[in-house]
Protein backbone atom coordinates (compact mmCIF):
# COMPACT_ATOMS: atom_id res chain seq x y z
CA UNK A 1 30.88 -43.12 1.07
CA UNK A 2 29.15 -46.50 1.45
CA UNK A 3 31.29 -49.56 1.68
CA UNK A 4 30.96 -53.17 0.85
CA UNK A 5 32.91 -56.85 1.42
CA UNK A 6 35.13 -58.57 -1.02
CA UNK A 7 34.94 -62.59 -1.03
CA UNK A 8 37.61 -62.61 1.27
CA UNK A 9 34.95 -60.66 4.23
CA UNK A 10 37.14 -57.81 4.23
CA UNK A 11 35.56 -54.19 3.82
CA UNK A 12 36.44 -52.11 0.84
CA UNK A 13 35.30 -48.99 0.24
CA UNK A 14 33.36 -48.02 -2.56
CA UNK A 15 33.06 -44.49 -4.03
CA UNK A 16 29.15 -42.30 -4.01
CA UNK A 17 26.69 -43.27 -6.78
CA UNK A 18 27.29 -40.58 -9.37
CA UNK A 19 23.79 -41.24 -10.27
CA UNK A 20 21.70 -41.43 -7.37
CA UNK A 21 20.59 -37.24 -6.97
CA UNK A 22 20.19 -37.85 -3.11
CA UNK A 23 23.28 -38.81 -2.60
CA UNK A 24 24.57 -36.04 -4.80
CA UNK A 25 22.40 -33.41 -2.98
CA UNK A 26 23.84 -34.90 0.34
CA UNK A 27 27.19 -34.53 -0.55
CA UNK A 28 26.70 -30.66 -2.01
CA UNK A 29 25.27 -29.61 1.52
CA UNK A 30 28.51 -30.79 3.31
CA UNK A 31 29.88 -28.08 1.22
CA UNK A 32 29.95 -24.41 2.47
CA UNK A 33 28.71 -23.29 -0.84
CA UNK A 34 25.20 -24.66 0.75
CA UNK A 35 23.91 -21.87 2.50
CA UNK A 36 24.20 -19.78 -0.65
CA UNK A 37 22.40 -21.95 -2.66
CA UNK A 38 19.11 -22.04 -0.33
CA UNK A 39 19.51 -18.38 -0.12
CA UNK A 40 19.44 -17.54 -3.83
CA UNK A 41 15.08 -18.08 -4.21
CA UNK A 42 15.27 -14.96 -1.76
CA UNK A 43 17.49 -13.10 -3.00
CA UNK A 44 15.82 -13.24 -6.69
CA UNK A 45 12.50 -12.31 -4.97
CA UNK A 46 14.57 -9.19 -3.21
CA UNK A 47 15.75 -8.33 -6.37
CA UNK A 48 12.65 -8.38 -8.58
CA UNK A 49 10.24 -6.57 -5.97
CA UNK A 50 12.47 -4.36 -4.18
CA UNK A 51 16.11 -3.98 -5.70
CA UNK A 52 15.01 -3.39 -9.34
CA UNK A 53 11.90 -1.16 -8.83
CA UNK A 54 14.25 1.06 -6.99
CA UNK A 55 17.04 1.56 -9.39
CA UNK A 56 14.53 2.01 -12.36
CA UNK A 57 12.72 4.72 -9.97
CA UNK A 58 15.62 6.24 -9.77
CA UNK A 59 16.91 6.00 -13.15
CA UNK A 60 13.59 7.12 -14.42
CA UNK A 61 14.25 10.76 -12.61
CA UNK A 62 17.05 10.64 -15.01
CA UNK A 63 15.07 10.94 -18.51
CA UNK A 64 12.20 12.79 -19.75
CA UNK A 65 8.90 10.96 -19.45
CA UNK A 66 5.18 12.49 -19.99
CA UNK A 67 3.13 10.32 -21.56
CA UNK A 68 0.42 13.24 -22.06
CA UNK A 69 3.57 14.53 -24.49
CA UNK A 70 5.24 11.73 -26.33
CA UNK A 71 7.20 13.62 -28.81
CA UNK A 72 9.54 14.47 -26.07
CA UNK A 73 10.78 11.06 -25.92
CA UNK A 74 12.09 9.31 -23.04
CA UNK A 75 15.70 10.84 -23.43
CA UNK A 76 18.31 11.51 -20.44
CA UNK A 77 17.91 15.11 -19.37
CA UNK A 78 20.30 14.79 -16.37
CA UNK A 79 19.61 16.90 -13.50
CA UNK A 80 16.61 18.69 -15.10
CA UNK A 81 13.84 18.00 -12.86
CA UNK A 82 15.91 18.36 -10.14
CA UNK A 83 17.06 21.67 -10.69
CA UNK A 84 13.06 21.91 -11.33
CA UNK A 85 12.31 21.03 -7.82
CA UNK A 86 14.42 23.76 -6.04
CA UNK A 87 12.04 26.08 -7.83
CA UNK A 88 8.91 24.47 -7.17
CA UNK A 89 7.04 25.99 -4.21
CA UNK A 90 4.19 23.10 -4.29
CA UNK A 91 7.17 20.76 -3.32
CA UNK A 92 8.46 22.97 -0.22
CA UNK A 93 4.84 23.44 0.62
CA UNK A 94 4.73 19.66 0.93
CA UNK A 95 7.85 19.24 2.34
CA UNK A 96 6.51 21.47 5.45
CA UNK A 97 3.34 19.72 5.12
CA UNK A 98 5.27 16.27 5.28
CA UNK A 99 7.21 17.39 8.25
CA UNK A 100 3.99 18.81 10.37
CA UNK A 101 1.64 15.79 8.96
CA UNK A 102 4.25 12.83 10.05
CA UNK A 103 5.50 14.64 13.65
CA UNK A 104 2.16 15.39 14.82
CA UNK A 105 0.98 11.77 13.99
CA UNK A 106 3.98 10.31 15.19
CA UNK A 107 3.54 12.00 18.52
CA UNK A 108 -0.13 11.50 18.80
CA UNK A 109 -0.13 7.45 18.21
CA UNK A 110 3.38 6.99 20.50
CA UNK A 111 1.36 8.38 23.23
CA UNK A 112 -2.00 6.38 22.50
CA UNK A 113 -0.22 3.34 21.86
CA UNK A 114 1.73 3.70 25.23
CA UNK A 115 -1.16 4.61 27.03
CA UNK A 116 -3.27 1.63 25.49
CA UNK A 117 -0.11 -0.58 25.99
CA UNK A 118 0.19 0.03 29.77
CA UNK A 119 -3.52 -0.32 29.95
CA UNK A 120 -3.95 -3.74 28.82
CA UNK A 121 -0.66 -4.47 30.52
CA UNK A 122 -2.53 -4.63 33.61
CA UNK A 123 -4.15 -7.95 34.89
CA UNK A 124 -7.90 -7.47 35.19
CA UNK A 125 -10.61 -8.75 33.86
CA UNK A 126 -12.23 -7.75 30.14
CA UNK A 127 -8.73 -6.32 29.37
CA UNK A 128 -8.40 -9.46 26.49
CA UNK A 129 -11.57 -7.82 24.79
CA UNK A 130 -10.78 -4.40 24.83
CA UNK A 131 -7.33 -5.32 23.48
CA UNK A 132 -9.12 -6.84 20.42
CA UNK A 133 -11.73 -3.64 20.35
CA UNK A 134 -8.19 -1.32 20.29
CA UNK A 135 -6.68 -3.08 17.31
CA UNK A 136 -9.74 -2.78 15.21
CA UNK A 137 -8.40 0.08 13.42
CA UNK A 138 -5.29 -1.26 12.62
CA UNK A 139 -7.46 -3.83 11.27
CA UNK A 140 -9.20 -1.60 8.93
CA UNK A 141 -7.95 -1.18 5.18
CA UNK A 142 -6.97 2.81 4.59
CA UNK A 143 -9.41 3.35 2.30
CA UNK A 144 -12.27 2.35 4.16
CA UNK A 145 -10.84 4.23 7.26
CA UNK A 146 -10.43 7.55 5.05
CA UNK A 147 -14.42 7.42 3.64
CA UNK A 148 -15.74 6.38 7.39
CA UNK A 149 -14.30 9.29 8.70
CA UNK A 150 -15.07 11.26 6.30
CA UNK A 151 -18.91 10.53 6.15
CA UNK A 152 -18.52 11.32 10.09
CA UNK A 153 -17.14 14.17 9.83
CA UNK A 154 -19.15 15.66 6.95
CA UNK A 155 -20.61 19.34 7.52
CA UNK A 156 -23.80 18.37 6.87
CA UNK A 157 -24.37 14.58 8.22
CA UNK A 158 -21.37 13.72 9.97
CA UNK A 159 -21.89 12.66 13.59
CA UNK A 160 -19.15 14.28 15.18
CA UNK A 161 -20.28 17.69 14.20
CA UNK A 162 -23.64 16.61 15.90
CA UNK A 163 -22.31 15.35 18.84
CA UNK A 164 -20.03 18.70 19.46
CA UNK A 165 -23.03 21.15 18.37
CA UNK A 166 -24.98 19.05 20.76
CA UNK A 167 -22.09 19.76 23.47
CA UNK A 168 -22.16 23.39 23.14
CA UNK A 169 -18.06 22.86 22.29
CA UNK A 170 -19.67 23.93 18.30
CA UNK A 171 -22.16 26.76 17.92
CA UNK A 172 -22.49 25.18 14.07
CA UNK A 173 -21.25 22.60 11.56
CA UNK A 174 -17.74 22.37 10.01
CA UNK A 175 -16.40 21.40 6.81
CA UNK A 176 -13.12 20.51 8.78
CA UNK A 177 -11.92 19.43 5.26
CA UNK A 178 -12.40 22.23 3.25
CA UNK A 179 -10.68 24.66 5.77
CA UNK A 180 -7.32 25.55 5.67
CA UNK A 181 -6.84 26.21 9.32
CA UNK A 182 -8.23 22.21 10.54
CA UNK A 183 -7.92 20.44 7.55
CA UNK A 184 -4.61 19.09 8.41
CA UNK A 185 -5.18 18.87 12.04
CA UNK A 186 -8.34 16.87 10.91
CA UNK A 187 -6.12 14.34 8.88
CA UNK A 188 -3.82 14.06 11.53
CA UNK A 189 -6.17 13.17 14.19
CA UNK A 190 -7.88 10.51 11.05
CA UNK A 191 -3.82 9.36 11.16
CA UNK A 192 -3.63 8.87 14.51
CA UNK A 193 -6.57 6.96 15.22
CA UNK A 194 -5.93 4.29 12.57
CA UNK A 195 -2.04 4.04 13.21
CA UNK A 196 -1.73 4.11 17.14
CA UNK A 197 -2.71 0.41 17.48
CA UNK A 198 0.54 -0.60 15.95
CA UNK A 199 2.41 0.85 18.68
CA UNK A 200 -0.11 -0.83 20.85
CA UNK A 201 1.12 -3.97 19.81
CA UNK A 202 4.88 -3.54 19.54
CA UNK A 203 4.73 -2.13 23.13
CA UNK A 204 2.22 -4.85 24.86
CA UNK A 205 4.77 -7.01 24.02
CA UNK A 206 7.61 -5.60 24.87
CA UNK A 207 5.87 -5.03 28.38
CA UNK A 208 5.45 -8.32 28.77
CA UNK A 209 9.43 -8.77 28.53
CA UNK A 210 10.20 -6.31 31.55
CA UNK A 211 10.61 -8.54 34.46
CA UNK A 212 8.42 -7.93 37.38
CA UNK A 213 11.03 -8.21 39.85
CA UNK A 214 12.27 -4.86 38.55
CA UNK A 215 9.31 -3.37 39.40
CA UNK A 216 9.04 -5.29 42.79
CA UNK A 217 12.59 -3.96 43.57
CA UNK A 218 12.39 -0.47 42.94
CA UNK A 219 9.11 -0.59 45.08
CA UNK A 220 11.14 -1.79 48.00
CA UNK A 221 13.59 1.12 47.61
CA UNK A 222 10.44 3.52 47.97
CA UNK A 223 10.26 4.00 43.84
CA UNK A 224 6.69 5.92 43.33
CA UNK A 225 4.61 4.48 39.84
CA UNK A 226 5.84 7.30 38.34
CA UNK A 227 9.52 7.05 39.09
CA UNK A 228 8.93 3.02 38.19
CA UNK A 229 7.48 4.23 35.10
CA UNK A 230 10.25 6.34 34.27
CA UNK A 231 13.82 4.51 35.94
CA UNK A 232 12.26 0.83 34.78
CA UNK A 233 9.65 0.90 32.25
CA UNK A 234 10.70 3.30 29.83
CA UNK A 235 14.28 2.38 29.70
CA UNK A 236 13.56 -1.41 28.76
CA UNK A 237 11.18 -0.16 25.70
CA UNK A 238 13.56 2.48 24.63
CA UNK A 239 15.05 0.10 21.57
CA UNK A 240 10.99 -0.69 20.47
CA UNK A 241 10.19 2.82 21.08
CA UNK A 242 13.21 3.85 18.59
CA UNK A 243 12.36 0.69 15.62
CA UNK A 244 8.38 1.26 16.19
CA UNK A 245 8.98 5.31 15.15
CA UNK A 246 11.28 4.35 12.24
CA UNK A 247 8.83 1.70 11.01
CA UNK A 248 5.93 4.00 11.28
CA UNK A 249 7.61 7.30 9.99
CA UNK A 250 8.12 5.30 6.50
CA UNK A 251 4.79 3.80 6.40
CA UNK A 252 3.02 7.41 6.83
CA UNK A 253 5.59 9.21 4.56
CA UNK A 254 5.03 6.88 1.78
CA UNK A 255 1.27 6.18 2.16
CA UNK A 256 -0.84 9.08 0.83
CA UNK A 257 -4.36 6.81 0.19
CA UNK A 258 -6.01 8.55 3.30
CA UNK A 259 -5.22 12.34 2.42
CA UNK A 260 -6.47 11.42 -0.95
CA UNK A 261 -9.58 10.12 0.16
CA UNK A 262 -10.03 13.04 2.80
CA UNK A 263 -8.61 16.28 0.97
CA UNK A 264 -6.85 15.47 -2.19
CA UNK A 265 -4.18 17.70 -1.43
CA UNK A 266 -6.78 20.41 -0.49
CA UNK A 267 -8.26 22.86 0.22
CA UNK A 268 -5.32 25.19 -1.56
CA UNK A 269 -3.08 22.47 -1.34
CA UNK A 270 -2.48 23.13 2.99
CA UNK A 271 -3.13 19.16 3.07
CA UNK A 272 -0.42 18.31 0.28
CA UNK A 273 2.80 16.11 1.39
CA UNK A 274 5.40 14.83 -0.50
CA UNK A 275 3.64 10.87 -1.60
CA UNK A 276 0.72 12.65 -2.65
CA UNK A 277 2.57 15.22 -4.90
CA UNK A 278 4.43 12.39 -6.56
CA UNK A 279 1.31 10.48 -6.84
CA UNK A 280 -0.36 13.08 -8.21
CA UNK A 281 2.65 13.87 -11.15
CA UNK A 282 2.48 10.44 -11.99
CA UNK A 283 -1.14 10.00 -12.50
CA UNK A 284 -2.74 13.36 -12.96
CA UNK A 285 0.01 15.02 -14.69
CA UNK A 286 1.60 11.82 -16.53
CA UNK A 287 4.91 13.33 -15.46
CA UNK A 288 6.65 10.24 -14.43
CA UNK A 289 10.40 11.98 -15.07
CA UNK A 290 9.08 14.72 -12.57
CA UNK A 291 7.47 12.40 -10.17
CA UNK A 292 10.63 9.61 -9.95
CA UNK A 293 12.55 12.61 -8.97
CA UNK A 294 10.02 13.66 -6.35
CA UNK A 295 9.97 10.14 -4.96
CA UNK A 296 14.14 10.27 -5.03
CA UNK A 297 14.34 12.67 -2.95
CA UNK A 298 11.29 11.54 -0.33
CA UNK A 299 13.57 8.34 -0.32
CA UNK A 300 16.81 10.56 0.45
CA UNK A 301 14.79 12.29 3.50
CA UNK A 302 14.07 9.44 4.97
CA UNK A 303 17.40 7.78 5.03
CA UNK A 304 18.75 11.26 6.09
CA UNK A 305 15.43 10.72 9.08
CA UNK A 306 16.80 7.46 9.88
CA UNK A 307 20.24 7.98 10.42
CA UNK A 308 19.99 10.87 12.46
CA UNK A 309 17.21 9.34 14.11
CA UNK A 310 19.07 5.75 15.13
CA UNK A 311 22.00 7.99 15.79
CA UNK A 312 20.51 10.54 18.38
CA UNK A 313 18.85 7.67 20.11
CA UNK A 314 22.12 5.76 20.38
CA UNK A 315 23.78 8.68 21.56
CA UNK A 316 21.05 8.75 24.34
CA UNK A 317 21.06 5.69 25.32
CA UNK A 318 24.76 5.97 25.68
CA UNK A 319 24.75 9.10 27.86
């Protein structure tokens, strides 16, 4: 409202310039429609990368799709490839794959990551260095992860198998990836190494949160490292603990470019999980019908995962 004087010096007030766009825009943010307006750029972004995707995913699961046969059309066939799924033993063999793969590799980085964590936690010197050296892998793009290790661990020039023959732990080479028995073991240990520097980081900072006074207390009341480890530490990373897991189970459920550069599913299909199947349906088989429906319900276990996951570690932390 700007104001202005009359002949007479008295001030009269004079209504906003209906013209001028700042003071338009001005008076729109008093309003408490203003918060949704600078919100709408992200939720059109949400919508056009995440929301829509989605639904067309899962609307695609819906109708028949194969490009290698187009005279079937792209018609609604309602629960068909569902009902096609209970009946598939490839998908319950990657199901169990999934569920060994993603535990074992969850398991195996936690405890790295911790162990690295509570490491470079510790003032001395040349920690800073070896904390860059440890995120190196993390660093690394999957696919260039997945072909170093497996040129290293190839049966006939791979390092590794030198270095154990060399040990006497080997009395020969192994094609670790073209044997049932260590094939996924191999992948998971591949997994583990290029994954546990995110829990590095999540938990190097959340150490450097826990107060040291803590520490400096329960060392008055005769608290051994061990009991501070377990009465201080791990309580006050139990919340990064639970969000790191979640974060990482989704990334390694829904990532299958390593297993594809290491076994393709192989060797008779003891290395297949549930991202590669569908990736495979959708462009090997040019089943994309078959494949949405795959990926619907690999999205429906892991919001089944997550609940009971968030919910067991509430109840825990309640207890």
């Amino acid at each position: 409202m700007a104001r202005s004087w009359d002949g007479g010096r008295q001030e009269v007030a004079v209504g906003p310039d209906r013209w001028n766009p700042f003071g338009r825009i001005a008076e729109f943010s008093e309003r408490r429609h203003w918060a949704w307006f600078l919100l709408l750029p992200c939720v059109l972004i949400v919508a056009l990368i995440v929301i829509y995707p989605t639904f067309y995913g899962i609307t695609l699961s819906f109708r028949e799709m194969r490009l290698t046969r187009p005279g079937l059309g792209t018609g609604f066939v309602g629960l068909k490839h569902y009902l096609a799924i209970l009946q598939d033993g490839t998908f319950w063999l990657s199901v169990r794959n999934t569920l060994a793969y993603t535990s074992l590799a969850i398991v195996l980085e936690l405890s790295l990551g911790l162990a690295s964590a509570l490491a470079l936690n510790q003032r001395l010197p040349g920690l800073r260095f070896l904390g860059v050296v440890i995120l190196l892998p993390w660093f690394l793009p999957n696919v260039v992860a997945g072909n170093m290790w497996a040129l290293m661990l190839d049966p006939r020039l791979g390092v590794i198998n030198d270095l154990l023959v060399r040990a006497g732990i080997l009395d020969g080479y192994r094609a670790w990836f073209a044997d049932p028995a260590t094939a996924l073991i191999a992948a998971v240990v591949v997994e583990a190494w290029h994954g546990f520097p995110f829990f590095t980081l999540l938990l190097l900072a959340a150490l450097k949160g826990v107060p040291d006074e803590l520490h400096q207390s329960a060392a008055v009341d005769g608290a051994t490292v061990v009991d501070r480890f377990w009465h201080v530490t791990l309580p006050m990373l139990k919340m990064v603990i639970v969000a790191a897991v979640v974060l990482r189970v989704i990334s390694i459920v829904n990532s299958p470019d390593l297993l594809l550069i290491l076994t393709n599913g192989g060797p008779a299909n003891s290395t297949m999980v549930l991202s590669l199947y569908a990736f495979q349906t959708a462009y090997r088989a040019f089943d994309f019908g078959y494949a949405g429906a795959l990926s619907v319900v690999m999205l429906l276990l892991l919001m089944l995962f997550c609940f009971l996951y968030v919910r067991a570690s509430n109840i825990m932390a309640n207890s």
